[in-house]
Protein backbone atom coordinates (compact mmCIF):
# COMPACT_ATOMS: atom_id res chain seq x y z
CA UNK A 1 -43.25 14.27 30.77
CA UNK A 2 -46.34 12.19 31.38
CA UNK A 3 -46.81 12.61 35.47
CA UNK A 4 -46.05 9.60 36.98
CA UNK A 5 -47.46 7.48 34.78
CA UNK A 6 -45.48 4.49 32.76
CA UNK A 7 -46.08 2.56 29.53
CA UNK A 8 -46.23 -1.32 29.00
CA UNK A 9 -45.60 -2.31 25.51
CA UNK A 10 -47.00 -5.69 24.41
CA UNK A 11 -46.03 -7.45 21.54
CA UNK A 12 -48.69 -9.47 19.85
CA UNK A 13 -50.25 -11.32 16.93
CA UNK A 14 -53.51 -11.49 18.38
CA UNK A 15 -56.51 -9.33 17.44
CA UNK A 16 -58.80 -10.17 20.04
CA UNK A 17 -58.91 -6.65 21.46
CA UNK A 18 -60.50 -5.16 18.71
CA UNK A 19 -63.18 -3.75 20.63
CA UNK A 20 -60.61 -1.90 22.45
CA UNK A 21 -58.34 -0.50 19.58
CA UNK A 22 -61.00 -0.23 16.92
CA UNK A 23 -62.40 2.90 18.92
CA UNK A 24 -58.65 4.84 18.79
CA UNK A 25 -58.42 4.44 15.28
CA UNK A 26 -62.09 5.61 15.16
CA UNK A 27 -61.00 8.84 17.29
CA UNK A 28 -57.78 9.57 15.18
CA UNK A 29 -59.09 8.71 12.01
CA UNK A 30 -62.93 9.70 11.38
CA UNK A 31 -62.06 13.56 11.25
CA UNK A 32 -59.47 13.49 8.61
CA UNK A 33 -61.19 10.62 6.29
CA UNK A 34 -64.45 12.62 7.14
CA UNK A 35 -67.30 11.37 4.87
CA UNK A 36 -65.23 8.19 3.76
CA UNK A 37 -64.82 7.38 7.42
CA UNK A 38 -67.21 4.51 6.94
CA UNK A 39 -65.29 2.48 4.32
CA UNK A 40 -62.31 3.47 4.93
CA UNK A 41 -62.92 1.84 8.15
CA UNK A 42 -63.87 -1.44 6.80
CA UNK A 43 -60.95 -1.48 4.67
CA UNK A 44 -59.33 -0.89 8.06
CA UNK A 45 -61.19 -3.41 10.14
CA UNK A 46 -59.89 -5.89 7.55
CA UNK A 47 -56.42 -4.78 7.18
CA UNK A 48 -56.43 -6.30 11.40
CA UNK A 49 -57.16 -9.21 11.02
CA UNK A 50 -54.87 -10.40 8.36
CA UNK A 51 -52.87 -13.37 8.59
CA UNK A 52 -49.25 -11.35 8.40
CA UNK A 53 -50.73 -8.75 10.94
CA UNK A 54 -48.53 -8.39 14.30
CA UNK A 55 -48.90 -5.23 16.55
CA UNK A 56 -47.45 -3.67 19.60
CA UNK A 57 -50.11 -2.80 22.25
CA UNK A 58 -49.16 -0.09 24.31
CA UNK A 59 -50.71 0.13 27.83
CA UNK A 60 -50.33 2.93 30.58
CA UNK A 61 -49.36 1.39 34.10
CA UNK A 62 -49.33 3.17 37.25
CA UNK A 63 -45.63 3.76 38.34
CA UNK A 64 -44.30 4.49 42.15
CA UNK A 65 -41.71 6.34 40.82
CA UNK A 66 -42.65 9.84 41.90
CA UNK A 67 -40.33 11.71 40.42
CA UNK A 68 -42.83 12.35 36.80
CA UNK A 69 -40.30 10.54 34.32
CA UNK A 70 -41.75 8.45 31.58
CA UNK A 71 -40.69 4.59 31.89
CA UNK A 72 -41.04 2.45 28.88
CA UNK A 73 -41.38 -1.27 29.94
CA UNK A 74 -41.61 -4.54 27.41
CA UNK A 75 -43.26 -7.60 28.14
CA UNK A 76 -40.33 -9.26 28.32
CA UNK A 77 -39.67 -7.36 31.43
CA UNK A 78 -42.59 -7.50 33.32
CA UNK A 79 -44.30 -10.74 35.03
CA UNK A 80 -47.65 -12.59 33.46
CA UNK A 81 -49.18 -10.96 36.21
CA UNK A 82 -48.59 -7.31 35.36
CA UNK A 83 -49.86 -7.97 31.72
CA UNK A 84 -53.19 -9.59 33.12
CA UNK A 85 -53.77 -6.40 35.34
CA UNK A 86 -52.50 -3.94 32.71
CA UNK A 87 -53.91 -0.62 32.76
CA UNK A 88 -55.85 0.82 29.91
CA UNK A 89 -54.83 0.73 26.35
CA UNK A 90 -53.74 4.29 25.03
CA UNK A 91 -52.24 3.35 22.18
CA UNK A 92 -50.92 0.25 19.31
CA UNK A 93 -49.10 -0.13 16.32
CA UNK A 94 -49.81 -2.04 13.35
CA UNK A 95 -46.88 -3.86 11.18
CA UNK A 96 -46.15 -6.95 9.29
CA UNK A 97 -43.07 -7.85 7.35
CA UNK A 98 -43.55 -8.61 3.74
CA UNK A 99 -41.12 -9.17 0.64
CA UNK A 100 -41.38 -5.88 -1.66
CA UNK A 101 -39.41 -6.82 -4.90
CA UNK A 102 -37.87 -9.36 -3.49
CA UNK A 103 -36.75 -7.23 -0.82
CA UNK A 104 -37.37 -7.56 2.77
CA UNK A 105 -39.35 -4.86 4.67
CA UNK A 106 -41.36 -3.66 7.77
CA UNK A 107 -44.39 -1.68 7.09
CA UNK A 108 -46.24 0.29 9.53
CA UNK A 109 -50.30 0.34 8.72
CA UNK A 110 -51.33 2.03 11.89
CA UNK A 111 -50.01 3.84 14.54
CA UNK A 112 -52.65 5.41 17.01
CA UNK A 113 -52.32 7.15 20.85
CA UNK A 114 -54.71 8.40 22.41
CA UNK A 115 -54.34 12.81 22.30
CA UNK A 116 -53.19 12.88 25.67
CA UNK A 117 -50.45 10.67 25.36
CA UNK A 118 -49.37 12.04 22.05
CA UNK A 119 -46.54 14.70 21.86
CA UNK A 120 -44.74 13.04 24.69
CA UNK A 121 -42.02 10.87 22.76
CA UNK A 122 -44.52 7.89 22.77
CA UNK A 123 -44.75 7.36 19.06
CA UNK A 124 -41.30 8.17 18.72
CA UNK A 125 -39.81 4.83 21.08
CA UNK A 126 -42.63 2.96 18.68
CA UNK A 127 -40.84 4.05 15.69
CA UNK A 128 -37.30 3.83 16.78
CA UNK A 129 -38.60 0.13 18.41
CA UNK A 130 -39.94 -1.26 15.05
CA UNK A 131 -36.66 0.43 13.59
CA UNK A 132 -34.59 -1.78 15.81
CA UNK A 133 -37.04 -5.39 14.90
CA UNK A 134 -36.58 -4.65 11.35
CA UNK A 135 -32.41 -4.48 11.34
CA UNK A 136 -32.65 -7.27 13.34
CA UNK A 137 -35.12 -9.37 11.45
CA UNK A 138 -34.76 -8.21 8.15
């Protein structure tokens, strides 16, 4: 239960919010790399902006609903609008599809929340959501 508080997932090739995301990985990541926080994230910072890069942006939107459930909405359901006026990122994923052996998969190179919206079944709908592209694009 995340108060009344939903989520707006955005599905994207772009990178141009870097300066946004770069600092979640940063938070997630520099304490377990430690010391090799600094090229490991320039190994990261590259792995972003490759060509076969897509990612899921994951946005927390006030919701009227009063009654504290979490609501998962997709672009696909909301107007332009509501994507302009989105409310602060809290989260992405980070996925291409590639051939492995001739065989078709979906990796996932990064999946980061913020701490306080981890625990609540967020990450979870992200991987049962890239579960659901890959059976239907692979």
């Amino acid at each position: 239960m995340v108060g009344s508080f939903c989520y707006l997932v955005e599905m994207s090739e772009l990178v141009e919010m870097s300066d946004l995301y770069i600092p979640k990985l940063q938070l997630n990541m520099e304490g377990p790399y430690g010391s090799e926080w600094p090229e490991e994230e320039k190994v990261k910072r590259r792995e972003m902006v490759a060509h076969d890069a897509h990612y899921i942006f994951v946005h927390e939107v006030a919701n009227s609903n009063a009654d504290g459930k979490t609501t998962m909405l997709t672009a696909a359901e909301t107007s332009t609008c509501c994507l302009e006026n989105s409310g602060p990122l809290v989260g992405f994923v980070q996925y291409r599809f590639v051939l492995e052996e001739e065989i078709p998969v979906l990796y996932v190179y990064e999946l980061q929340l913020e701490p306080r919206v981890q625990g609540k079944g967020l990450g979870k709908f992200l991987m049962q959501l890239l579960e659901f592209m890959a059976q239907k694009v692979i």
